[in-house]
PDB file of N, CA and C in Angstrom:
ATOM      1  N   UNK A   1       0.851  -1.168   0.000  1.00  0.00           N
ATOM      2  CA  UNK A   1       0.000   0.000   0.000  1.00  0.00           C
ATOM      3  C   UNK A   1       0.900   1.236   0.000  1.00  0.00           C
ATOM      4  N   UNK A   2       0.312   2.288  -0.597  1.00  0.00           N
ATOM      5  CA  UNK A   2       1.188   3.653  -1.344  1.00  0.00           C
ATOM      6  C   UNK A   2       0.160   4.635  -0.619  1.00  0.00           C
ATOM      7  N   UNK A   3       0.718   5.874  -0.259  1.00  0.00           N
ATOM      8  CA  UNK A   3       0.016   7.131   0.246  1.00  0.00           C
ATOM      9  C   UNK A   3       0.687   8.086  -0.117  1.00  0.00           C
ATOM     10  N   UNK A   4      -0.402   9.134  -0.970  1.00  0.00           N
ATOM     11  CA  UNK A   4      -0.053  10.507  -1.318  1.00  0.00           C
ATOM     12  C   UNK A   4      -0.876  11.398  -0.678  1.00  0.00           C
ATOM     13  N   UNK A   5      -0.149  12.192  -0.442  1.00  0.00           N
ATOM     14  CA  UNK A   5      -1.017  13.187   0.186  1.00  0.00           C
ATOM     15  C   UNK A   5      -0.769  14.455  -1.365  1.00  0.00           C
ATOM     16  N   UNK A   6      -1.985  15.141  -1.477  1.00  0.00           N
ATOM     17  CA  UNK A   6      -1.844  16.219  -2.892  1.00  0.00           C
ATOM     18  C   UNK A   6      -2.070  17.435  -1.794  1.00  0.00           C
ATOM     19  N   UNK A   7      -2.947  17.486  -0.824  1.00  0.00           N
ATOM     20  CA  UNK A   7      -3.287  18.226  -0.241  1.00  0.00           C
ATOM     21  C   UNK A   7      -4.017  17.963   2.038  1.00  0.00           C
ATOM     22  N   UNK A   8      -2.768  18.877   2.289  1.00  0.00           N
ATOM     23  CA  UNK A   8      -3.403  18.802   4.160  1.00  0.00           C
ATOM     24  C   UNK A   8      -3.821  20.024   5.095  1.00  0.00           C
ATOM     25  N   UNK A   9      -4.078  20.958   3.811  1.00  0.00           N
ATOM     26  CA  UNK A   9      -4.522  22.315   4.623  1.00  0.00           C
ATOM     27  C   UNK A   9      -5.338  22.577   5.453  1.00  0.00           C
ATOM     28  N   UNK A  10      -5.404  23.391   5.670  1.00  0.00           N
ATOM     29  CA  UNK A  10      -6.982  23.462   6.668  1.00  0.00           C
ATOM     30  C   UNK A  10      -8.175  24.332   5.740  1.00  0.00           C
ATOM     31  N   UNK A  11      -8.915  24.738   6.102  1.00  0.00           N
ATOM     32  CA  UNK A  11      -9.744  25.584   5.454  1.00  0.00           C
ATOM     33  C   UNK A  11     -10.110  26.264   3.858  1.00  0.00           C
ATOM     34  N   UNK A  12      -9.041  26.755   3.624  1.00  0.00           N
ATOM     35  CA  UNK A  12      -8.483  27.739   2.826  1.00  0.00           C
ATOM     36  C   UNK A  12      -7.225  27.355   1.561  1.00  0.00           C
ATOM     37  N   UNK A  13      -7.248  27.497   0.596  1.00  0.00           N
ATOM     38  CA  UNK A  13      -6.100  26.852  -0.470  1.00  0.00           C
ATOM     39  C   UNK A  13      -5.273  28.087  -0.154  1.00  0.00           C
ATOM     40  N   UNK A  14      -3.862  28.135   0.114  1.00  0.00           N
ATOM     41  CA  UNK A  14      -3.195  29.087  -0.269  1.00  0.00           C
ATOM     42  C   UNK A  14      -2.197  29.108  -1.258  1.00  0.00           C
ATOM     43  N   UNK A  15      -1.348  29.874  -1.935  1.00  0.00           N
ATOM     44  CA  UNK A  15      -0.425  30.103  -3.499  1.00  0.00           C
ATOM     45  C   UNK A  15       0.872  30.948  -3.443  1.00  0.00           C
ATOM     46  N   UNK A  16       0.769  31.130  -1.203  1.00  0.00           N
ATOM     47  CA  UNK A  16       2.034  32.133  -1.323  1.00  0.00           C
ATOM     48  C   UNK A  16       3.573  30.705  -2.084  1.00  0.00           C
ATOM     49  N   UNK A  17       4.652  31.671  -1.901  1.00  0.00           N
ATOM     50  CA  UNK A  17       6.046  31.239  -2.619  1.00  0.00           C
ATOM     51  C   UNK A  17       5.940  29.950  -1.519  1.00  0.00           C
ATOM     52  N   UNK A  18       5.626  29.893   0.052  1.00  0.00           N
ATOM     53  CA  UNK A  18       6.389  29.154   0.766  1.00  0.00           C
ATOM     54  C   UNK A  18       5.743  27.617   1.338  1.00  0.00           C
ATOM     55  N   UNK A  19       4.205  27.914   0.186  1.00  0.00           N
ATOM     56  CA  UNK A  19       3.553  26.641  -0.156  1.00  0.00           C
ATOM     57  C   UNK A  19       3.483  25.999  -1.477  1.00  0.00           C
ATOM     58  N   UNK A  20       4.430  26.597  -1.940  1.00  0.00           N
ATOM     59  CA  UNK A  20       4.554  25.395  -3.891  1.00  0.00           C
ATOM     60  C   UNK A  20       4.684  24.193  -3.900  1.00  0.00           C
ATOM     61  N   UNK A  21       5.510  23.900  -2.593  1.00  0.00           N
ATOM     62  CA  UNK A  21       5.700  22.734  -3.006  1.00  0.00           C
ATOM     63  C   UNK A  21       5.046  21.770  -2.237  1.00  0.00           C
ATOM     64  N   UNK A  22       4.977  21.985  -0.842  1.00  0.00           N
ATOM     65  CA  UNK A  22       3.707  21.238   0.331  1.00  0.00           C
ATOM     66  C   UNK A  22       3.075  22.394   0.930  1.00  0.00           C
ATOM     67  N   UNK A  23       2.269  22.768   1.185  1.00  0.00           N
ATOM     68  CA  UNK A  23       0.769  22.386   1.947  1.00  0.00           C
ATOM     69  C   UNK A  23      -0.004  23.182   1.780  1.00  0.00           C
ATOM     70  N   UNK A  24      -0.072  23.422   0.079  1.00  0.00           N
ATOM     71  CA  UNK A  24      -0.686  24.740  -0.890  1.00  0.00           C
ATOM     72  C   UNK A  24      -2.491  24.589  -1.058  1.00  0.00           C
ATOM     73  N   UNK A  25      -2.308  22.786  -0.403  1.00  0.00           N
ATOM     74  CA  UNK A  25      -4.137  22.749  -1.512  1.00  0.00           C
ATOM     75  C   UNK A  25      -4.824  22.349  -0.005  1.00  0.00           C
ATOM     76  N   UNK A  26      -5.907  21.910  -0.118  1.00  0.00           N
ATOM     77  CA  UNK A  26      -6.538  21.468   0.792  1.00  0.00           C
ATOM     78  C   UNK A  26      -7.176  19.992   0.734  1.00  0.00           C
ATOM     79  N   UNK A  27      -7.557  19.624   1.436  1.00  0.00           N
ATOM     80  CA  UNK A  27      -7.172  17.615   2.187  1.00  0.00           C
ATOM     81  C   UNK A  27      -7.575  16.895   0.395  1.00  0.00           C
ATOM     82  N   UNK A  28      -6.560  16.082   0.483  1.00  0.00           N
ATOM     83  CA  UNK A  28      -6.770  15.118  -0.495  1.00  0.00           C
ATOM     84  C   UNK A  28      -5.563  14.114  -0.606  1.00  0.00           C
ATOM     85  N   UNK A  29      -6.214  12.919  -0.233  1.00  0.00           N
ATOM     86  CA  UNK A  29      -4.948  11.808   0.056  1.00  0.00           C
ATOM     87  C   UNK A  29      -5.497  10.848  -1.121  1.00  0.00           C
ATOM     88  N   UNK A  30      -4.495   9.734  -1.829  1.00  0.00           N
ATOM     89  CA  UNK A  30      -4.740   8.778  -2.691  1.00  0.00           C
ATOM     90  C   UNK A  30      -3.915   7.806  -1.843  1.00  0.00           C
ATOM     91  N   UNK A  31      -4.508   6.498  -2.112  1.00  0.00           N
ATOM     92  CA  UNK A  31      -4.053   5.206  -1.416  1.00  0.00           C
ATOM     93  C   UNK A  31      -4.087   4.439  -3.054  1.00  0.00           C
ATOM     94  N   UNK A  32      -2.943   3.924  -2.634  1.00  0.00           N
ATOM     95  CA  UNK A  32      -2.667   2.470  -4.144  1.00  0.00           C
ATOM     96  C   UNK A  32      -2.644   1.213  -3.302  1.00  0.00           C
ATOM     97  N   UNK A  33      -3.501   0.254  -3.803  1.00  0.00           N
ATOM     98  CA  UNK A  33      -3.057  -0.937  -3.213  1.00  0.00           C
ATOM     99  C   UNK A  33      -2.227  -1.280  -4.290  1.00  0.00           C
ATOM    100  N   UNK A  34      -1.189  -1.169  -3.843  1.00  0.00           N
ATOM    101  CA  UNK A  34      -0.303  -2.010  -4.899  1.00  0.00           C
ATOM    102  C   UNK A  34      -0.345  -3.347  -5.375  1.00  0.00           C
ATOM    103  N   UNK A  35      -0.840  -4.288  -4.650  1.00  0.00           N
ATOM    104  CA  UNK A  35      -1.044  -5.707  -5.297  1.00  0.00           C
ATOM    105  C   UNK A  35      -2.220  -5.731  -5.774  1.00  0.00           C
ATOM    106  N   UNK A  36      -3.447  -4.742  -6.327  1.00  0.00           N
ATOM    107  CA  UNK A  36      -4.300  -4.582  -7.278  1.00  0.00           C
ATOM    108  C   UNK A  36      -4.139  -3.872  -8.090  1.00  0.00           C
ATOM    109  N   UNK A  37      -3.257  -2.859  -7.817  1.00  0.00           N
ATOM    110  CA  UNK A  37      -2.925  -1.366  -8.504  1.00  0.00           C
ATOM    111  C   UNK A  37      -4.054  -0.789  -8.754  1.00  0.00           C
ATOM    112  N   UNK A  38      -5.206  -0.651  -7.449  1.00  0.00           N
ATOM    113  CA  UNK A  38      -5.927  -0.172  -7.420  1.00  0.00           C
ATOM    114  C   UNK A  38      -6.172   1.054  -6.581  1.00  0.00           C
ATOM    115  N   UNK A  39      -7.072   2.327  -6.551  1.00  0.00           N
ATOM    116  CA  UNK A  39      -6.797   3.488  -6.281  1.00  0.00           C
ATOM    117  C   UNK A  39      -7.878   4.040  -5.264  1.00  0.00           C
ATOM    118  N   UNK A  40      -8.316   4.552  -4.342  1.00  0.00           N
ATOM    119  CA  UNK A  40      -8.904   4.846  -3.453  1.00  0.00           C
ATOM    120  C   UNK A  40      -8.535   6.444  -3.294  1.00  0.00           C
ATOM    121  N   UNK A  41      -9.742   7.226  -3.243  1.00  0.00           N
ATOM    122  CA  UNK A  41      -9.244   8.705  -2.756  1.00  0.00           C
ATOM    123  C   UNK A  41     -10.102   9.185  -1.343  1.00  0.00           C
ATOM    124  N   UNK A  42      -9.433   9.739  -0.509  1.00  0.00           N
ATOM    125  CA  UNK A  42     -10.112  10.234   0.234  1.00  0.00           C
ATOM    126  C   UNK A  42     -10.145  11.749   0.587  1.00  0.00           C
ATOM    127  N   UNK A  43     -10.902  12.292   0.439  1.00  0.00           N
ATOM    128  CA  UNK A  43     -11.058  13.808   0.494  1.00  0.00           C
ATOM    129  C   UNK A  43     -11.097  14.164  -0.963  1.00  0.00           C
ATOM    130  N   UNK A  44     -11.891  15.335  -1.007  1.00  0.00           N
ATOM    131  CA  UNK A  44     -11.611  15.558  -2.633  1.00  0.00           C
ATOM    132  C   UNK A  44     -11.655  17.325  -2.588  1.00  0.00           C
ATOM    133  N   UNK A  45     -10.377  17.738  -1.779  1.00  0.00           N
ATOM    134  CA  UNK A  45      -9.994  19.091  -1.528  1.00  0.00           C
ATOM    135  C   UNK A  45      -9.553  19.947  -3.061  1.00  0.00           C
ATOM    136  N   UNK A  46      -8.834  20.859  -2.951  1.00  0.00           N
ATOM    137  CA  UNK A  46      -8.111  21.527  -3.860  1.00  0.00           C
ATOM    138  C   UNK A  46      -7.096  20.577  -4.383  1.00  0.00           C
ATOM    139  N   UNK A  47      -6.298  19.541  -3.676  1.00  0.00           N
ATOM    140  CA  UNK A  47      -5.191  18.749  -4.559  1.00  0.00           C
ATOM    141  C   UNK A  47      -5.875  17.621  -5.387  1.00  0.00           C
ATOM    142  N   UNK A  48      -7.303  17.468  -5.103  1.00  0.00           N
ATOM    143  CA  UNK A  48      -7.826  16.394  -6.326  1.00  0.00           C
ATOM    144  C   UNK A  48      -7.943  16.819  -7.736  1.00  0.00           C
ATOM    145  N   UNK A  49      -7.326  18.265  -7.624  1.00  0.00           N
ATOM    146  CA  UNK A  49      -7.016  18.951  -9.312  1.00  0.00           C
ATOM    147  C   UNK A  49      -6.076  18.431  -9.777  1.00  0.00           C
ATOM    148  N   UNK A  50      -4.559  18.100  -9.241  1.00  0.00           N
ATOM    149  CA  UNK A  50      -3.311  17.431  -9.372  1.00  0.00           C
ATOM    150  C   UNK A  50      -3.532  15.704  -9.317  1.00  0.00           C
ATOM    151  N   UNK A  51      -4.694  15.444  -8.338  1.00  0.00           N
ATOM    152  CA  UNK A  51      -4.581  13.995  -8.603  1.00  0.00           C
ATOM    153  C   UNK A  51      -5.309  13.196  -9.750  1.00  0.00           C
ATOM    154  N   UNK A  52      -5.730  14.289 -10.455  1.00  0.00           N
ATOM    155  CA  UNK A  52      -6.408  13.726 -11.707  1.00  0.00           C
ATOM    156  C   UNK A  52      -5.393  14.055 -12.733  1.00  0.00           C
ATOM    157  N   UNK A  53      -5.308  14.817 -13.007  1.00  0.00           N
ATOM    158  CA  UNK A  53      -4.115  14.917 -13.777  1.00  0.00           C
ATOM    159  C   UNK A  53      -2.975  14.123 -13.453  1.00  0.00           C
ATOM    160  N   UNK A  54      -2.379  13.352 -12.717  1.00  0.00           N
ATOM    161  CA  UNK A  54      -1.607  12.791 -12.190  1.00  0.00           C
ATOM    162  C   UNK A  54      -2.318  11.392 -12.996  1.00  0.00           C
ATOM    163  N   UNK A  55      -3.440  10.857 -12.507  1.00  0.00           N
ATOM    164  CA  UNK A  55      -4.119   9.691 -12.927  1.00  0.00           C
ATOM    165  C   UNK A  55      -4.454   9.904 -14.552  1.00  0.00           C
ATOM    166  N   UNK A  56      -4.551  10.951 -15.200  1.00  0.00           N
ATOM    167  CA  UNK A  56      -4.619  10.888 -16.632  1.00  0.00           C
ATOM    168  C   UNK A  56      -2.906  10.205 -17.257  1.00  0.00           C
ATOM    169  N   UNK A  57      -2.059  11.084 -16.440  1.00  0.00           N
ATOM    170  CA  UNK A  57      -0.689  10.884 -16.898  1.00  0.00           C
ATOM    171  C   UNK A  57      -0.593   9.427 -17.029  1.00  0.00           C
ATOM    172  N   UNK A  58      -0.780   8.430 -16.229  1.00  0.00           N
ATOM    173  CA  UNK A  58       0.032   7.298 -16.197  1.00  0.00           C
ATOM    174  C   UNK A  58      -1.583   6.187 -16.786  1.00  0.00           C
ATOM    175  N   UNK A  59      -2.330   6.821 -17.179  1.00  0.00           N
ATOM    176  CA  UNK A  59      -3.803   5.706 -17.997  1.00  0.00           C
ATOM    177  C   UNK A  59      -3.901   5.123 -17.066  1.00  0.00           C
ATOM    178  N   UNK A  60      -4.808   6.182 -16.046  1.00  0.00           N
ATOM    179  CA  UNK A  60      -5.899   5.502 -15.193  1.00  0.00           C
ATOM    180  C   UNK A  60      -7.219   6.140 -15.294  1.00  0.00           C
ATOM    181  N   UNK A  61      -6.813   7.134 -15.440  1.00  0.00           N
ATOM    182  CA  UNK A  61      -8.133   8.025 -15.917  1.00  0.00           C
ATOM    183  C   UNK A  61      -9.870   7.914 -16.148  1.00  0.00           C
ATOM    184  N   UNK A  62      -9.544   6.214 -17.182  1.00  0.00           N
ATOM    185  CA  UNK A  62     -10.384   6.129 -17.486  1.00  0.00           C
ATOM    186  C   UNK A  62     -10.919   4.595 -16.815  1.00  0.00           C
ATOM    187  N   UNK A  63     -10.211   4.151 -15.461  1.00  0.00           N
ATOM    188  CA  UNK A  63     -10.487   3.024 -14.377  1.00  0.00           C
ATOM    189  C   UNK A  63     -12.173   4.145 -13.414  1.00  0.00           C
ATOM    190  N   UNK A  64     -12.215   2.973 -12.830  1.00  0.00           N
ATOM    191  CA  UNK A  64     -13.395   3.033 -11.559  1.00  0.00           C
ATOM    192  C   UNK A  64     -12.315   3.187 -10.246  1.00  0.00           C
ATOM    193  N   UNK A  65     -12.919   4.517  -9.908  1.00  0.00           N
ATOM    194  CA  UNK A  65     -11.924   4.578  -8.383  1.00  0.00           C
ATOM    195  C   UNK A  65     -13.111   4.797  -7.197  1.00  0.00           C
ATOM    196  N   UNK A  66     -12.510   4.575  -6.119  1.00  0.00           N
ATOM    197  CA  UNK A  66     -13.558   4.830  -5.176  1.00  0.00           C
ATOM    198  C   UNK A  66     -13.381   6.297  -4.181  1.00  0.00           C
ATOM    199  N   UNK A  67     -13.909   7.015  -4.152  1.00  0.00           N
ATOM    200  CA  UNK A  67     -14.036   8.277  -3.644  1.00  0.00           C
ATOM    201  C   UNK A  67     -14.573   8.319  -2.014  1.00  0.00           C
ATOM    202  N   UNK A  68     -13.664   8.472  -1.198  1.00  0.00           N
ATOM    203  CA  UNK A  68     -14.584   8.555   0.453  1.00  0.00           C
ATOM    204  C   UNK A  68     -14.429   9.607   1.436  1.00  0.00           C
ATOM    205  N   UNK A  69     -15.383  10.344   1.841  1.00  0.00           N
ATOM    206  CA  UNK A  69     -15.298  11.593   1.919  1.00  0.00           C
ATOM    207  C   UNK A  69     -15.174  11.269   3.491  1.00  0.00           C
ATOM    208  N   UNK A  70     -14.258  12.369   4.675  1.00  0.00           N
ATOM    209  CA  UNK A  70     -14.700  12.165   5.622  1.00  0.00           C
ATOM    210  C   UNK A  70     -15.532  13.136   6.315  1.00  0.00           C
ATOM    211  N   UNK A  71     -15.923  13.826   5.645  1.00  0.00           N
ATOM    212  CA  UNK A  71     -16.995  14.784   5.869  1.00  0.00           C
ATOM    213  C   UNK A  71     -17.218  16.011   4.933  1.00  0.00           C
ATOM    214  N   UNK A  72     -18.264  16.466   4.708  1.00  0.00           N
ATOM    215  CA  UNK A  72     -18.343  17.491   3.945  1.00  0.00           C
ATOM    216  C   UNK A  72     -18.574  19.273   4.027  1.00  0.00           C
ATOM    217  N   UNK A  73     -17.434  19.232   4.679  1.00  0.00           N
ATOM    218  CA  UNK A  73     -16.875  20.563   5.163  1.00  0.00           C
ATOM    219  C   UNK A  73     -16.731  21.200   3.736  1.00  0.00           C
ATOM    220  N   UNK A  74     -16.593  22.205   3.192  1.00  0.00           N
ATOM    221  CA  UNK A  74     -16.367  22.681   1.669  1.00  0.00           C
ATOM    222  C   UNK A  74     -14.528  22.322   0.926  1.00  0.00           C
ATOM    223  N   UNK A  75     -13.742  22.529   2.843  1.00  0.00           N
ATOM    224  CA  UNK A  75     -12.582  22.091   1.937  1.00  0.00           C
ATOM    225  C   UNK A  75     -12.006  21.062   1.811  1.00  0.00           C
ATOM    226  N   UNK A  76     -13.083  19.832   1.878  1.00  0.00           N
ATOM    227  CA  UNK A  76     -13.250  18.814   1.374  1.00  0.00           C
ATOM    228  C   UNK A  76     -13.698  18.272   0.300  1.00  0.00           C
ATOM    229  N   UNK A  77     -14.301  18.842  -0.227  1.00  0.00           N
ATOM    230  CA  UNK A  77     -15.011  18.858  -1.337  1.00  0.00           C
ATOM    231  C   UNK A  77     -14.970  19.815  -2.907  1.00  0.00           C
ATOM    232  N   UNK A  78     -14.507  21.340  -2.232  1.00  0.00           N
ATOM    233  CA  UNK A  78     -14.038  21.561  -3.460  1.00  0.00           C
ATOM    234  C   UNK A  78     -13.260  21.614  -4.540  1.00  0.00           C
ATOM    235  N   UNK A  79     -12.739  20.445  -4.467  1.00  0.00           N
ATOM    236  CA  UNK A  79     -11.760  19.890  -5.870  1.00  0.00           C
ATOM    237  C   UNK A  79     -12.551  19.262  -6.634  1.00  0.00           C
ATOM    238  N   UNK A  80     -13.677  18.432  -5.919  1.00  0.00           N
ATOM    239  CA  UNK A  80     -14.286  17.932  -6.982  1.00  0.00           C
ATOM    240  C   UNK A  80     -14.757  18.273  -8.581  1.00  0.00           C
ATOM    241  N   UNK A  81     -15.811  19.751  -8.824  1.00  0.00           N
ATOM    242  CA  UNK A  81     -15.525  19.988  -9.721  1.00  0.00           C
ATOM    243  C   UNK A  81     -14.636  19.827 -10.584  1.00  0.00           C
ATOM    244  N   UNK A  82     -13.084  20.003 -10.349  1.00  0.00           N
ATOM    245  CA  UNK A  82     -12.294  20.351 -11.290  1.00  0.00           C
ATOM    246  C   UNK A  82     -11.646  18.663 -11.263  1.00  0.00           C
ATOM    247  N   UNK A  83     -11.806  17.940 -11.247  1.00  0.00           N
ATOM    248  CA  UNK A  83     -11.379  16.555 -11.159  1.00  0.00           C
ATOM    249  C   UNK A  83     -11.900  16.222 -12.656  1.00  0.00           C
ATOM    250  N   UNK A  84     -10.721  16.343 -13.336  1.00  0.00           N
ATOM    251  CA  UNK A  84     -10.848  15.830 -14.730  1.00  0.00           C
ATOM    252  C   UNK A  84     -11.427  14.553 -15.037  1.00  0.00           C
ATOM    253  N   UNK A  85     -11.065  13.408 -14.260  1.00  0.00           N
ATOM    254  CA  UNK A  85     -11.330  12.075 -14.656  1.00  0.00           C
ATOM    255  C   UNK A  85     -12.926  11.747 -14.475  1.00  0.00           C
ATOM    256  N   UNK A  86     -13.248  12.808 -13.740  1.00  0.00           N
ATOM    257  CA  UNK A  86     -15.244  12.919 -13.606  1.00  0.00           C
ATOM    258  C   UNK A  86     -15.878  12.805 -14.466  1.00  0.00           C
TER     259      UNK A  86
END
């Protein structure tokens, strides 16, 4: 099993210089089971913009993933929209 985190903010996405590289988006983790190479997301914050694009890159894009929210606070949820593979 594999864990990414795209996003662990709190509330709010921020874009200053001294979040480019971690803790710019808000909650969004991907789990791989690696002995299915199957994909699980939980949260679908601001970094589920990067984790689709990420999943287009390597042709998954167009698999069944499972989405599990742990609550629906807004910055949990608003990446969804922009989640390409939708």
């Amino acid at each position: 099993m594999k864990l990414k985190f795209y996003g662990c903010r709190g509330s709010i996405p921020v874009c200053d210089a001294g979040f480019q590289q971690f803790g710019g988006n808000t909650t969004c983790f991907q789990i791989t089971f690696t002995d299915t190479n199957s994909i699980a997301i939980i949260d679908a914050g601001t970094g589920l913009r990067n984790l689709g694009r990420d999943l287009r890159a390597i042709g998954h894009h167009q698999k069944q993933h499972i989405i599990a929210f742990s609550h629906f606070h807004w910055d949990h949820i608003q990446g969804f929209p922009f989640f390409a593979p939708a």
